[in-house]
C-alpha atoms as a PDB file:
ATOM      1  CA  UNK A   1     -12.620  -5.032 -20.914  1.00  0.00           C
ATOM      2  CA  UNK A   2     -11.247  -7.585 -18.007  1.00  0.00           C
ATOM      3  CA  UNK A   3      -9.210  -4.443 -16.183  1.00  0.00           C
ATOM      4  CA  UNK A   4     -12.390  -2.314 -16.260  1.00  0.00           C
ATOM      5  CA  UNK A   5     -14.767  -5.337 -15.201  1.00  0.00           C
ATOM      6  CA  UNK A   6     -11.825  -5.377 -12.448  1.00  0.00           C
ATOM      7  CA  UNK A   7     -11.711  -1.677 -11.737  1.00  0.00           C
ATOM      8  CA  UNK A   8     -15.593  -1.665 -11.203  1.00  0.00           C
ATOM      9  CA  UNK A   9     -15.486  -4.533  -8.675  1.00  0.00           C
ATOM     10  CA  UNK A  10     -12.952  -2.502  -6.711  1.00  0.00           C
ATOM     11  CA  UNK A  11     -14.681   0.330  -6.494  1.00  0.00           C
ATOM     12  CA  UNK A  12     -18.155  -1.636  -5.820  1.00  0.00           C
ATOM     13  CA  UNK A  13     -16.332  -3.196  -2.833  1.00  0.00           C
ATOM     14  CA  UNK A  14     -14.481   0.335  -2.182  1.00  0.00           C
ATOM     15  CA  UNK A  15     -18.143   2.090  -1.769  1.00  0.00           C
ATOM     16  CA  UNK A  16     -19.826  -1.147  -0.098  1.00  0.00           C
ATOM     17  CA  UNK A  17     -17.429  -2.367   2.274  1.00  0.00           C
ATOM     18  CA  UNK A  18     -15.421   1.066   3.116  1.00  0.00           C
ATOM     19  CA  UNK A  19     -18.014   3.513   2.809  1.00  0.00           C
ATOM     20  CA  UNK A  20     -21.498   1.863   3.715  1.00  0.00           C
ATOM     21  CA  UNK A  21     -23.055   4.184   1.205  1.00  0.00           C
ATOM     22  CA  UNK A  22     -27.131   3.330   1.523  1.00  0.00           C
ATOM     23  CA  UNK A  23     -29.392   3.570  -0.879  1.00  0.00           C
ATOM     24  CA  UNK A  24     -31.462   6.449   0.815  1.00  0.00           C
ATOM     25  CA  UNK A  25     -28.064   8.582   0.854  1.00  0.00           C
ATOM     26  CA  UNK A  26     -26.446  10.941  -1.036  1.00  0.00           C
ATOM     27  CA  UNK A  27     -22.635  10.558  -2.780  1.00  0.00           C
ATOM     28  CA  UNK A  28     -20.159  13.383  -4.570  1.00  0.00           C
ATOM     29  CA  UNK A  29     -17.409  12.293  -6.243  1.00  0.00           C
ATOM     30  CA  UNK A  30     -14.898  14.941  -7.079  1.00  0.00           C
ATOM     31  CA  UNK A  31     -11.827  14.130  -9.773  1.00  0.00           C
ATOM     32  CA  UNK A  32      -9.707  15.817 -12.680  1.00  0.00           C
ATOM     33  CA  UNK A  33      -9.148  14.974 -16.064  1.00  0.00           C
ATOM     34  CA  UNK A  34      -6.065  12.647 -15.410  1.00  0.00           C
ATOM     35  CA  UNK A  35      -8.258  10.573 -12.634  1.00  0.00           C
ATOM     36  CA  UNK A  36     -11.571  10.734 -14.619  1.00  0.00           C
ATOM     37  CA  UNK A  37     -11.456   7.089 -15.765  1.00  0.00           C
ATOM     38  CA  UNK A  38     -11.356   6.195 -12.121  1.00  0.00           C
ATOM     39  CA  UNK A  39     -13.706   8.832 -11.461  1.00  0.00           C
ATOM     40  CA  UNK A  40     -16.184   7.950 -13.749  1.00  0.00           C
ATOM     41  CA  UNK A  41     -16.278   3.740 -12.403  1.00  0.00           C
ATOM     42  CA  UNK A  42     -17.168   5.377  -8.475  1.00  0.00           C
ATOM     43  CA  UNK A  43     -20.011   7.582 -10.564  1.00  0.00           C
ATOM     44  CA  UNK A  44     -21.467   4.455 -11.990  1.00  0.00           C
ATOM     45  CA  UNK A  45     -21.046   1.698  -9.182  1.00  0.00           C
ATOM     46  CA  UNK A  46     -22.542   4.580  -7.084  1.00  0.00           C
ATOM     47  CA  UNK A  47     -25.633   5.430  -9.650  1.00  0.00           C
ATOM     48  CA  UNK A  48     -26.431   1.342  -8.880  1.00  0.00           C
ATOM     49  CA  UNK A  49     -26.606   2.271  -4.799  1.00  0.00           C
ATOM     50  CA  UNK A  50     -28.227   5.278  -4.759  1.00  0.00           C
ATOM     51  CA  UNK A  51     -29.535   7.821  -7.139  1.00  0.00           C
ATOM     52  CA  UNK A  52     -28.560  11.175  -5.638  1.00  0.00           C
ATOM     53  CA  UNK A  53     -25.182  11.016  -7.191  1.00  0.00           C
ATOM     54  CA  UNK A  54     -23.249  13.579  -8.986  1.00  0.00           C
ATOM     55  CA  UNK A  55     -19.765  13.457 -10.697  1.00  0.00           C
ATOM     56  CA  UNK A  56     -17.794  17.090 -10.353  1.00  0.00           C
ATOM     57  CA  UNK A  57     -14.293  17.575 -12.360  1.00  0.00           C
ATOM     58  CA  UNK A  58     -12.037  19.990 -11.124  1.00  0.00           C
ATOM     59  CA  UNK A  59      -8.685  21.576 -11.973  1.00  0.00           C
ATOM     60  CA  UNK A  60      -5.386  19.823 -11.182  1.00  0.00           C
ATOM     61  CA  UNK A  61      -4.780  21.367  -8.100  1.00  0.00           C
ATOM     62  CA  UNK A  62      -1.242  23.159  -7.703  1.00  0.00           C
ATOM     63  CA  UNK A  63       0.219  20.626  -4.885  1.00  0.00           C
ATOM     64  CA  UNK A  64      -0.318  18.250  -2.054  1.00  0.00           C
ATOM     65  CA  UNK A  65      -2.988  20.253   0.009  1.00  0.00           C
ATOM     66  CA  UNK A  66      -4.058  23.001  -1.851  1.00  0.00           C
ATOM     67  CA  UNK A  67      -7.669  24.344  -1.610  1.00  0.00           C
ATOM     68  CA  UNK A  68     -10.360  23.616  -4.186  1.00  0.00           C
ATOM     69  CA  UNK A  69     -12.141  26.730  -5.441  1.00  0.00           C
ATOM     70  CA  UNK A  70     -14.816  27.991  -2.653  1.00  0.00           C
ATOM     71  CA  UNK A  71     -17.726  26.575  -4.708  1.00  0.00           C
ATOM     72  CA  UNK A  72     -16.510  23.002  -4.066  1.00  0.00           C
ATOM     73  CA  UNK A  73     -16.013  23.093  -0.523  1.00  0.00           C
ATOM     74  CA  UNK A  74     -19.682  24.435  -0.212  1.00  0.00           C
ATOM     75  CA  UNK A  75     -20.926  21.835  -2.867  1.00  0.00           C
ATOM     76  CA  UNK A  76     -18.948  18.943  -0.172  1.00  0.00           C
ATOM     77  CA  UNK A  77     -21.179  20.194   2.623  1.00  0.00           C
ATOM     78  CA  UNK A  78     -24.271  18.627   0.585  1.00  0.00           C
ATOM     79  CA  UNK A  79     -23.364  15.329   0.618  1.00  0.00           C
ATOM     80  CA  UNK A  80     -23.523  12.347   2.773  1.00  0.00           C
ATOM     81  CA  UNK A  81     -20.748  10.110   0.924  1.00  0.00           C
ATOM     82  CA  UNK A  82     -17.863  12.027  -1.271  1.00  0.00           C
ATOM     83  CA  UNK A  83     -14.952   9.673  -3.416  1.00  0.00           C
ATOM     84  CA  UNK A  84     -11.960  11.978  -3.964  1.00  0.00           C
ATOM     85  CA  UNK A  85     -10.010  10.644  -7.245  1.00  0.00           C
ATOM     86  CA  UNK A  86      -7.386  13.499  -7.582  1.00  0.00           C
ATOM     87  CA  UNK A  87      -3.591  14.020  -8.535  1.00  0.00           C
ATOM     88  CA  UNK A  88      -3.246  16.304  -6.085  1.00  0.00           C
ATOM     89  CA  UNK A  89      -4.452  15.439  -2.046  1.00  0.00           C
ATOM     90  CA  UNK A  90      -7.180  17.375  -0.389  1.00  0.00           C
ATOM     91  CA  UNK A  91      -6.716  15.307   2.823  1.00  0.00           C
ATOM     92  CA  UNK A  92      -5.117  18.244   4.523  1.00  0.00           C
ATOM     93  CA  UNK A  93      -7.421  21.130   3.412  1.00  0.00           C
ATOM     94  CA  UNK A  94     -10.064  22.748   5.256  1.00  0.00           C
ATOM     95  CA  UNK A  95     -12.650  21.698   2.534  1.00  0.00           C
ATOM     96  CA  UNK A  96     -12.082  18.233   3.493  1.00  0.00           C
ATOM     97  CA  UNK A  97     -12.414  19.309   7.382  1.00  0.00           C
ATOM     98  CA  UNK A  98     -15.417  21.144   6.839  1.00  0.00           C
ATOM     99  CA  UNK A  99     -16.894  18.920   5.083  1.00  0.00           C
ATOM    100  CA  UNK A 100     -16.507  15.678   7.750  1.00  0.00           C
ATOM    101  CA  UNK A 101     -17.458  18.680  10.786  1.00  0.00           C
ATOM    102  CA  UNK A 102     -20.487  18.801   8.446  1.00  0.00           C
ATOM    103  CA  UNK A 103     -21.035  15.098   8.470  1.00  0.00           C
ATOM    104  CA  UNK A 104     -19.914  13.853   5.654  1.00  0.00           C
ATOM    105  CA  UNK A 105     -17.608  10.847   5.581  1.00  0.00           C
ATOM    106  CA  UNK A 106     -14.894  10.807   2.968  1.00  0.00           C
ATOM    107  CA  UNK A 107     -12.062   8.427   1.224  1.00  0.00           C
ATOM    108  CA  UNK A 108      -9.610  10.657  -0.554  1.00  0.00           C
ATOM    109  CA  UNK A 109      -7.690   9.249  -2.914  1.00  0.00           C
ATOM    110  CA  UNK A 110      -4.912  11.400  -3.864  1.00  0.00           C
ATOM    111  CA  UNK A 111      -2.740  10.191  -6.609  1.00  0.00           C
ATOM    112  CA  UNK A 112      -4.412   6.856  -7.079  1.00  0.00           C
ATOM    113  CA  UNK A 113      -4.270   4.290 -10.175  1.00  0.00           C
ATOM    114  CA  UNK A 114      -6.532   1.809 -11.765  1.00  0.00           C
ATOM    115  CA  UNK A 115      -3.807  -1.011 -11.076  1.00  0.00           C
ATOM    116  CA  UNK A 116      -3.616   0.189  -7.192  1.00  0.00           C
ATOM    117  CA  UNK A 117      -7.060   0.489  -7.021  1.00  0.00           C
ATOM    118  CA  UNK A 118      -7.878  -3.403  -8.708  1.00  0.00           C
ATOM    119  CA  UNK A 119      -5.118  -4.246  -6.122  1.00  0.00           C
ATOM    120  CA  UNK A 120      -5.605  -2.173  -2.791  1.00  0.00           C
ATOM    121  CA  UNK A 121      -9.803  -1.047  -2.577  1.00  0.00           C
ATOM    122  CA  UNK A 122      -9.804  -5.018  -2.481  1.00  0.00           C
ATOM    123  CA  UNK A 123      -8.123  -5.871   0.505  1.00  0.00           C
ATOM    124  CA  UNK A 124      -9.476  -7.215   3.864  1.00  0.00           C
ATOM    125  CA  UNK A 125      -9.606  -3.879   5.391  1.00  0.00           C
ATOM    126  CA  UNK A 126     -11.634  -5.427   8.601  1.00  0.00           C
ATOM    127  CA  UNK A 127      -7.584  -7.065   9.130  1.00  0.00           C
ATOM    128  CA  UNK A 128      -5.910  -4.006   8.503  1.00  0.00           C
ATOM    129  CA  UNK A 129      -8.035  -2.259  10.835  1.00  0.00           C
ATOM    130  CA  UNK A 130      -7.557  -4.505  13.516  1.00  0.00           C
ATOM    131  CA  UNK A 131      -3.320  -4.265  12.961  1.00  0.00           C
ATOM    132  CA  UNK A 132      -4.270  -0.366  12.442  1.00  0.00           C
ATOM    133  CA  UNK A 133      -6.089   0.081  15.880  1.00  0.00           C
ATOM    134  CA  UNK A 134      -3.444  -2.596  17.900  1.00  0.00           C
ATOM    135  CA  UNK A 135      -0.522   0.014  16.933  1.00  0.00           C
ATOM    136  CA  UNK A 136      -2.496   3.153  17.167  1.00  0.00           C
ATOM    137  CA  UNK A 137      -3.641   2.748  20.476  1.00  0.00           C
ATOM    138  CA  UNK A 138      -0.353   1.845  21.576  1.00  0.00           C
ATOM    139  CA  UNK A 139       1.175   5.244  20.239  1.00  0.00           C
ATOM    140  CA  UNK A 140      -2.020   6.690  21.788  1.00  0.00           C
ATOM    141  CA  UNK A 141      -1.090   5.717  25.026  1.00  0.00           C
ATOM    142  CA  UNK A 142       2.711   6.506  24.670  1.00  0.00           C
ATOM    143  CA  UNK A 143       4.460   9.731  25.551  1.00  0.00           C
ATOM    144  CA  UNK A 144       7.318   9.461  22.959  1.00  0.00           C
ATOM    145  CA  UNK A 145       8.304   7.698  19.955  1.00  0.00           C
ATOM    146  CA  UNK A 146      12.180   7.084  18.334  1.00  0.00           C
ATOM    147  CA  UNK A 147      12.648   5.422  14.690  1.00  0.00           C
ATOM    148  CA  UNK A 148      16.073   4.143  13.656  1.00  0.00           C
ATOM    149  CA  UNK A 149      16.643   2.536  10.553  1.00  0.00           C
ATOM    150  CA  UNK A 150      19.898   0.745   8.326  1.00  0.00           C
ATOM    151  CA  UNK A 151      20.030   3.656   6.274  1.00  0.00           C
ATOM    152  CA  UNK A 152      20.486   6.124   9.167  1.00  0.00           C
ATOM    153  CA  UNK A 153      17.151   7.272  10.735  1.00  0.00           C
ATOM    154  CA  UNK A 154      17.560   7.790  14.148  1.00  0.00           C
ATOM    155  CA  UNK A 155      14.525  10.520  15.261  1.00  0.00           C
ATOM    156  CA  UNK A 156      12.885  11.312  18.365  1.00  0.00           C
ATOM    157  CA  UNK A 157       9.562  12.972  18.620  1.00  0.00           C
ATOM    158  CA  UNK A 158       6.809  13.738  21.848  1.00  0.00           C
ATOM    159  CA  UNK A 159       3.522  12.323  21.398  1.00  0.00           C
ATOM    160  CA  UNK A 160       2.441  12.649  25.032  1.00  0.00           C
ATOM    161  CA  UNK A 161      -1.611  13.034  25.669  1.00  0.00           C
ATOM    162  CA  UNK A 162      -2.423  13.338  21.526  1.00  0.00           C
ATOM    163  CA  UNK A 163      -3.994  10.768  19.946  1.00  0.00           C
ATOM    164  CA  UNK A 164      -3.240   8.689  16.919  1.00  0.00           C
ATOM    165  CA  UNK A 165      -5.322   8.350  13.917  1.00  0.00           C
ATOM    166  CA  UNK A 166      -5.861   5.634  11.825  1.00  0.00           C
ATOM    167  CA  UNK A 167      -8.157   3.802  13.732  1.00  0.00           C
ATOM    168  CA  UNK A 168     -10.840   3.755  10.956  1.00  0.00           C
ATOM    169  CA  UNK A 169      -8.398   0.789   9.211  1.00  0.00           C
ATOM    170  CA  UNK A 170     -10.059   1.777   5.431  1.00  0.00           C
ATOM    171  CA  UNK A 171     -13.875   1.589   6.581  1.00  0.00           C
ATOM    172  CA  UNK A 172     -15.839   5.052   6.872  1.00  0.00           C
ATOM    173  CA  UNK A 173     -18.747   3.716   7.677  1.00  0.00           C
ATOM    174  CA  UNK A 174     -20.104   6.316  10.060  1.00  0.00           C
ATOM    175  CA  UNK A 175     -20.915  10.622   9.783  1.00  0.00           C
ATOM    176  CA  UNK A 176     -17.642  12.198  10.097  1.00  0.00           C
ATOM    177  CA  UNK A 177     -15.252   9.241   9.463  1.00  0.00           C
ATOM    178  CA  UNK A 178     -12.646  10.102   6.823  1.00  0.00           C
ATOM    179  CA  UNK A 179      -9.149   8.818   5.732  1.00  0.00           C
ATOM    180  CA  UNK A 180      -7.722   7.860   2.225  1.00  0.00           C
ATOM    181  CA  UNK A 181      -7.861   4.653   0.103  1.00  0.00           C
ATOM    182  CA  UNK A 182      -6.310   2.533  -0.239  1.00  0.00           C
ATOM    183  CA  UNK A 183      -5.769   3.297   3.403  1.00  0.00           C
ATOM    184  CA  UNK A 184      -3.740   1.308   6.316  1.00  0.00           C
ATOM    185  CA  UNK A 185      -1.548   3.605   8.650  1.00  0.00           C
ATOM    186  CA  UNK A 186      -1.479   4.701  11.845  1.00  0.00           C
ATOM    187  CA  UNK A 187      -0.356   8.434  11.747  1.00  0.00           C
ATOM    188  CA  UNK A 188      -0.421  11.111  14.456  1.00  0.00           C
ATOM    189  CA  UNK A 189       1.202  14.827  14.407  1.00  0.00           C
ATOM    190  CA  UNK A 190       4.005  14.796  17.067  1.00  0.00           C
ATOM    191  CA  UNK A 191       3.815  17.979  19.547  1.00  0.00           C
ATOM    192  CA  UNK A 192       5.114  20.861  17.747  1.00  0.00           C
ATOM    193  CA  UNK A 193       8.848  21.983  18.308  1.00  0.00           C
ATOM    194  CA  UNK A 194       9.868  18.196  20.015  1.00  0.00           C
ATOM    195  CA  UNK A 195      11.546  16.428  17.101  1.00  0.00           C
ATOM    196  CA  UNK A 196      14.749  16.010  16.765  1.00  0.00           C
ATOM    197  CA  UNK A 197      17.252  14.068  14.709  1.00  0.00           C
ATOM    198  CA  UNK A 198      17.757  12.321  11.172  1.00  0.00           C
ATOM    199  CA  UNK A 199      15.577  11.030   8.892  1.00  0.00           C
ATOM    200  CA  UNK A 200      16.864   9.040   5.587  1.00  0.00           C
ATOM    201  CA  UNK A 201      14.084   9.053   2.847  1.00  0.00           C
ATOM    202  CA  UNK A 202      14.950   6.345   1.128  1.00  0.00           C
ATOM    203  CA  UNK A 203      11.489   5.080  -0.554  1.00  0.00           C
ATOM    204  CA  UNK A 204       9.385   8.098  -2.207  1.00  0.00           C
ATOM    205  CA  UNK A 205       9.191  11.939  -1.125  1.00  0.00           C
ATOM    206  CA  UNK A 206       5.510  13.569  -2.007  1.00  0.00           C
ATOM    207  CA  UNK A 207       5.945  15.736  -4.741  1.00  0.00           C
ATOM    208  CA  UNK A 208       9.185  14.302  -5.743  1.00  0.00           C
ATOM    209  CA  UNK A 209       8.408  10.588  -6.552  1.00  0.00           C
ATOM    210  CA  UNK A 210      10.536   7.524  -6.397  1.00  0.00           C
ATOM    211  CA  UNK A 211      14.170   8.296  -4.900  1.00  0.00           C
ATOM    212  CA  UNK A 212      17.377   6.883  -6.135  1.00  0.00           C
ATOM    213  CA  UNK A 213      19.378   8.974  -3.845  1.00  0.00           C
ATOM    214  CA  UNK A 214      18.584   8.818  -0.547  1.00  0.00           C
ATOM    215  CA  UNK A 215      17.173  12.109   1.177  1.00  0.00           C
ATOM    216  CA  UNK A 216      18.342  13.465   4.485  1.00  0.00           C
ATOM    217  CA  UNK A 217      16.308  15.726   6.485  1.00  0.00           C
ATOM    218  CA  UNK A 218      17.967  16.966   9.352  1.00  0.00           C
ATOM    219  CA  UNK A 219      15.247  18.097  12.356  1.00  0.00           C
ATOM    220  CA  UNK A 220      16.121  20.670  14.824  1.00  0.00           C
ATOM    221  CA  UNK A 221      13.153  21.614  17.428  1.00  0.00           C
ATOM    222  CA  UNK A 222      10.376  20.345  15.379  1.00  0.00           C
ATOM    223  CA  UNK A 223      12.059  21.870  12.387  1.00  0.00           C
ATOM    224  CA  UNK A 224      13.360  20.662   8.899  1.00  0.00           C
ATOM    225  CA  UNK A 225      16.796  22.507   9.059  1.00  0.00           C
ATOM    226  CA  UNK A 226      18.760  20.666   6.104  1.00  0.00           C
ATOM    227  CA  UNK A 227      17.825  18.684   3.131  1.00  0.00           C
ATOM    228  CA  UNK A 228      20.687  16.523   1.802  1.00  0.00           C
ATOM    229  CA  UNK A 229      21.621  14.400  -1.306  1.00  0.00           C
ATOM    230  CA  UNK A 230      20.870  14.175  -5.180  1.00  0.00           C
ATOM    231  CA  UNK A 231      18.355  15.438  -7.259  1.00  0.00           C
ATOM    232  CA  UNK A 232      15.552  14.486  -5.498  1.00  0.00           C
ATOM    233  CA  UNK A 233      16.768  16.200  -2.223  1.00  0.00           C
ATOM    234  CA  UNK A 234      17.421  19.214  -4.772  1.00  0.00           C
ATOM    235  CA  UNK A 235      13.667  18.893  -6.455  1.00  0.00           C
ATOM    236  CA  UNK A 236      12.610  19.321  -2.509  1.00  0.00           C
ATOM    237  CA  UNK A 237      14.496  22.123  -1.433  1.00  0.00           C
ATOM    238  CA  UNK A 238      12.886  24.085  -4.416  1.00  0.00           C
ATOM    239  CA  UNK A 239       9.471  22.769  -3.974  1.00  0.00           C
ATOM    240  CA  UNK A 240       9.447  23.900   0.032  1.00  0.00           C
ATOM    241  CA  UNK A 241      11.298  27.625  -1.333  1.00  0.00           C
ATOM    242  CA  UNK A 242       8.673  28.254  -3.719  1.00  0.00           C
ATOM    243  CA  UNK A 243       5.708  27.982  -1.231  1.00  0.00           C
ATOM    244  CA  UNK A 244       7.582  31.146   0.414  1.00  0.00           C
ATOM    245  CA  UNK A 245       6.164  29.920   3.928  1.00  0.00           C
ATOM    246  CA  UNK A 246       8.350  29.050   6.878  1.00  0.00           C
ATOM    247  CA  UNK A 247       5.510  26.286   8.196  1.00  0.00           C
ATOM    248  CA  UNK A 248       6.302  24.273   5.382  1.00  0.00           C
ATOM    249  CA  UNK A 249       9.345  22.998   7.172  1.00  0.00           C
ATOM    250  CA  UNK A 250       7.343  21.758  10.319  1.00  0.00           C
ATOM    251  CA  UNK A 251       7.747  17.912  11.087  1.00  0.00           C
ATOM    252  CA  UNK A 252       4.001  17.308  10.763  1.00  0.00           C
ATOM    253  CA  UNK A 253       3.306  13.553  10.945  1.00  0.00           C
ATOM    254  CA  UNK A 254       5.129  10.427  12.176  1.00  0.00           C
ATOM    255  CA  UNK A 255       2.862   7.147  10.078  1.00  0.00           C
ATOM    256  CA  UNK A 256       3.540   3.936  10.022  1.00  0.00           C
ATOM    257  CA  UNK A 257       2.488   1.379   7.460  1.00  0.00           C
ATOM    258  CA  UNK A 258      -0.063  -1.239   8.180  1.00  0.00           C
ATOM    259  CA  UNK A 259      -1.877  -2.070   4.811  1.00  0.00           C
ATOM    260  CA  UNK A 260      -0.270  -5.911   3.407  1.00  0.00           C
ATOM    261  CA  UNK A 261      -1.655  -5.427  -0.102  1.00  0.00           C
ATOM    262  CA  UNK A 262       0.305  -2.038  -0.657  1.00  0.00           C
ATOM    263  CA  UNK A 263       3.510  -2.069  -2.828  1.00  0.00           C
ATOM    264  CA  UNK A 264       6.192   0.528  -3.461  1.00  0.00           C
ATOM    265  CA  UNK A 265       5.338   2.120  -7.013  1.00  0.00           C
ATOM    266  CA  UNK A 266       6.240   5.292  -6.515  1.00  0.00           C
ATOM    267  CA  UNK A 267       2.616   6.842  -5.681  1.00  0.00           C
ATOM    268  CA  UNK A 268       2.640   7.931  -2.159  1.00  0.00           C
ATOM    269  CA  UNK A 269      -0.510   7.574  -1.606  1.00  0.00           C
ATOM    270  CA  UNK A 270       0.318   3.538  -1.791  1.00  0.00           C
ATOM    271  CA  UNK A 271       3.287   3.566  -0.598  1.00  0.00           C
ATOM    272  CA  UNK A 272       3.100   4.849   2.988  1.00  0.00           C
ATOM    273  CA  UNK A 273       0.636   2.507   3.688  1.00  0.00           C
ATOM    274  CA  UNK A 274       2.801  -0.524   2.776  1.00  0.00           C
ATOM    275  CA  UNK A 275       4.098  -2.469   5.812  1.00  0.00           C
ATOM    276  CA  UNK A 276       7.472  -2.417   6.764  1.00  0.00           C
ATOM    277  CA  UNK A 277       7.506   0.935   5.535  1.00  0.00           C
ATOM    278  CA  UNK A 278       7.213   4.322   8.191  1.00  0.00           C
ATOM    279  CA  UNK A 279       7.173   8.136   6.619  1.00  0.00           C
ATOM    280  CA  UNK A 280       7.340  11.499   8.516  1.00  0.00           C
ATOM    281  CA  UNK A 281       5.630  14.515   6.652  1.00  0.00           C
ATOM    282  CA  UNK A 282       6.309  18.189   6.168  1.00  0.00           C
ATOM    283  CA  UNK A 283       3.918  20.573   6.267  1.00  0.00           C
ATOM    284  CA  UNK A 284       0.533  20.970   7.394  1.00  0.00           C
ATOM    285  CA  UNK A 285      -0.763  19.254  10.737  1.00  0.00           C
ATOM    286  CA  UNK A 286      -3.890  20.820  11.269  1.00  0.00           C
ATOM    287  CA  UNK A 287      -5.643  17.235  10.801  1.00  0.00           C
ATOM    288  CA  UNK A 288      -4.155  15.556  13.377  1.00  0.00           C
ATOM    289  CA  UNK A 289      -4.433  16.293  17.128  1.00  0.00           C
ATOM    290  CA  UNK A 290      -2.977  19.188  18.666  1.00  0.00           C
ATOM    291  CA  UNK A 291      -1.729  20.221  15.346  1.00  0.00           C
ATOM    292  CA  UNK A 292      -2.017  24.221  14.912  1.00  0.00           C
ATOM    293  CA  UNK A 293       0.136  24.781  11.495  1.00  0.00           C
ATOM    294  CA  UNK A 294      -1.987  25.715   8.528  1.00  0.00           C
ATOM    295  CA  UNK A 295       0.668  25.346   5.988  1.00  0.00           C
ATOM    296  CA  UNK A 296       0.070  25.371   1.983  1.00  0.00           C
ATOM    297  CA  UNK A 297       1.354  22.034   1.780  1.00  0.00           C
ATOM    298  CA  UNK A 298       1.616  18.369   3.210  1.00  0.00           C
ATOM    299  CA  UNK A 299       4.228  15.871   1.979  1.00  0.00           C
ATOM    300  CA  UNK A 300       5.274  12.414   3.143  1.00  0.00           C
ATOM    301  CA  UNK A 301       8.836  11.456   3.306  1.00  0.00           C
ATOM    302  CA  UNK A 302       8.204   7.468   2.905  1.00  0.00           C
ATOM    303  CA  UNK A 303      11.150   5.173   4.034  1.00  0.00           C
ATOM    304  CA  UNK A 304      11.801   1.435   4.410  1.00  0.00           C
ATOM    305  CA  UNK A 305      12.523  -1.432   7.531  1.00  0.00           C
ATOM    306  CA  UNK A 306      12.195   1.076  10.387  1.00  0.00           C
ATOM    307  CA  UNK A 307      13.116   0.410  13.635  1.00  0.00           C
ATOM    308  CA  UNK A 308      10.212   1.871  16.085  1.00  0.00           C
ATOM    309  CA  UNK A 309      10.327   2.110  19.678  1.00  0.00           C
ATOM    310  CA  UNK A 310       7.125   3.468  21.720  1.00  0.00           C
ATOM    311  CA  UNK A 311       8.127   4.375  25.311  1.00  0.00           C
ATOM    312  CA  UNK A 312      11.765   2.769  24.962  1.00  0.00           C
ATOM    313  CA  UNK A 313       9.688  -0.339  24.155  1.00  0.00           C
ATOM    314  CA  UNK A 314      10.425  -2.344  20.671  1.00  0.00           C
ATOM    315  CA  UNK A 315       6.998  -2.899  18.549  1.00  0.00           C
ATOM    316  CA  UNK A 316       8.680  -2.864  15.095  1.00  0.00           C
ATOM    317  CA  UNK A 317      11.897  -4.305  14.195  1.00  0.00           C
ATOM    318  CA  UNK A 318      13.897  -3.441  10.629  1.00  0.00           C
ATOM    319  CA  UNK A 319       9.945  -3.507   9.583  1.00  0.00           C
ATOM    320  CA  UNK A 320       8.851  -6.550  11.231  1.00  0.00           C
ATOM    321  CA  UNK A 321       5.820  -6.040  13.539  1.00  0.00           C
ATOM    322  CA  UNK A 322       6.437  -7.493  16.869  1.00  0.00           C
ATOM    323  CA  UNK A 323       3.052  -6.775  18.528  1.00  0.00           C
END
């Protein structure tokens, strides 16, 4: 009884705080049957807002960034507020896109627990906004971007004249303002075919989980050209095969971690949002700026103590912010 009284002061704060929802608005929550308990707290904090309210369960959804069925997306155009407890993301679909062109603003949630939520849909996100918006408008700015780390990253990307989102920090509180929660990252799409280099995986790979053996991605030209190292790295190469699509391999998102309640458990939609932490994503970009790759699938790559430089210029060291 304690956990749930917990749970439903998160989400309170989660649909006060974050979203702004008013009473004389309207609020969709969309979930499955392993997120309904989660689910189910946003439908009732959100009956005690506002009365136009209504719960919809949907099917697991294959992976990271599949489509929901048509009748969804057109139900998400109705709605001024929508909570998206899933296992799978719908961050990078073009429900979710439609739906904020539409208006609507949005937290997805893909992934998320009852112990992350007590934890994270708590947490001063008016602070991690302001650390959010500080690095984001540096990488804004910036034309290119390298990340080292111990474990062997060492990546270059161009990020000239696109801009970095993030900015939001965890509060939606206007039409068309979207992003997950827990949220804290800055996160942009670097221009297509300009990475190059290494990147060690060392943390938790979307769609894999927690990794014991460190992944290496080798990136050629804005292109994942080798996957190396245990099981994990093995689990990966098959997921990317089976989606028979060459755009799964494009490097689609440099993000860096900014949220100082978030803790490594495995979930990525925690962990790349825990400081000291950065993560580079395969897949789709169409969400980000400049971004034309409609892929089937978006997954982070989340690694730890990065070394970032923003035009040759130092701003996080081993994971340390220095700005």
């Amino acid at each position: 009884m304690e956990t749930n009284s917990e749970l439903q002061n998160s989400v309170k704060t989660a649909l006060l705080q974050c979203m702004n929802l008013k009473k004389d608005e309207s609020c969709l929550i969309i979930t499955d049957k392993n997120k309904l308990d989660i689910g189910t707290a946003f439908y009732e904090q959100a009956k005690l807002i506002t009365d136009n309210v209504k719960l919809i369960e949907i099917p697991e959804l294959k992976v990271n960034g599949a489509e929901p069925a048509q009748e969804i997306a057109e139900e998400m155009l109705k709605y001024d507020v929508i909570m998206i407890p899933t296992s799978k993301s719908m961050s990078h679909t073009n429900a979710r896109r439609k739906a904020v062109e539409h208006g609507a603003r949005i937290a997805s949630m893909p992934g998320i627990t009852e112990d992350m939520a007590i934890r994270c849909l708590n947490a001063d996100y008016r602070k991690i906004r302001e650390r959010t918006r500080k690095l984001a408008d540096l990488m804004t700015a910036a034309s290119s971007i390298q990340i080292t780390s111990f474990k062997g990253t060492d990546i270059t990307m161009d990020i000239k004249e696109l801009k970095c989102s993030g900015t939001n920090g965890g509060i939606f509180d206007k039409p068309r303002k979207w992003g997950n929660l827990p949220e804290g990252e800055a996160c942009m799409g670097p221009r297509e075919g300009t990475t190059n280099g290494v990147f060690i995986v060392d943390l938790t790979m979307a769609g894999v989980g927690r990794v014991e053996t460190p992944i290496k991605i080798t990136v050629k030209d804005g292109f994942a050209v080798s996957i190396e190292g245990g099981k994990e790295a093995d689990k990966l190469r098959e997921l990317l095969k089976s989606m028979d699509d060459k755009r799964v391999y494009t490097i689609a998102e440099i993000g860096i971690g900014t949220n100082d309640k978030a803790i490594i458990t495995g979930n990525t939609l925690e962990d790349e949002k825990v400081m000291g932490t950065a993560h580079i994503a395969l897949g789709n970009n169409i969400s980000y700026d400049g971004g034309t790759t409609d892929a089937p699938i978006h997954l982070d790559g989340v690694f730890d103590k990065p070394t970032i430089f923003i035009d040759g210029k130092m701003v996080i060291e081993n994971g340390i912010f220095l700005i």
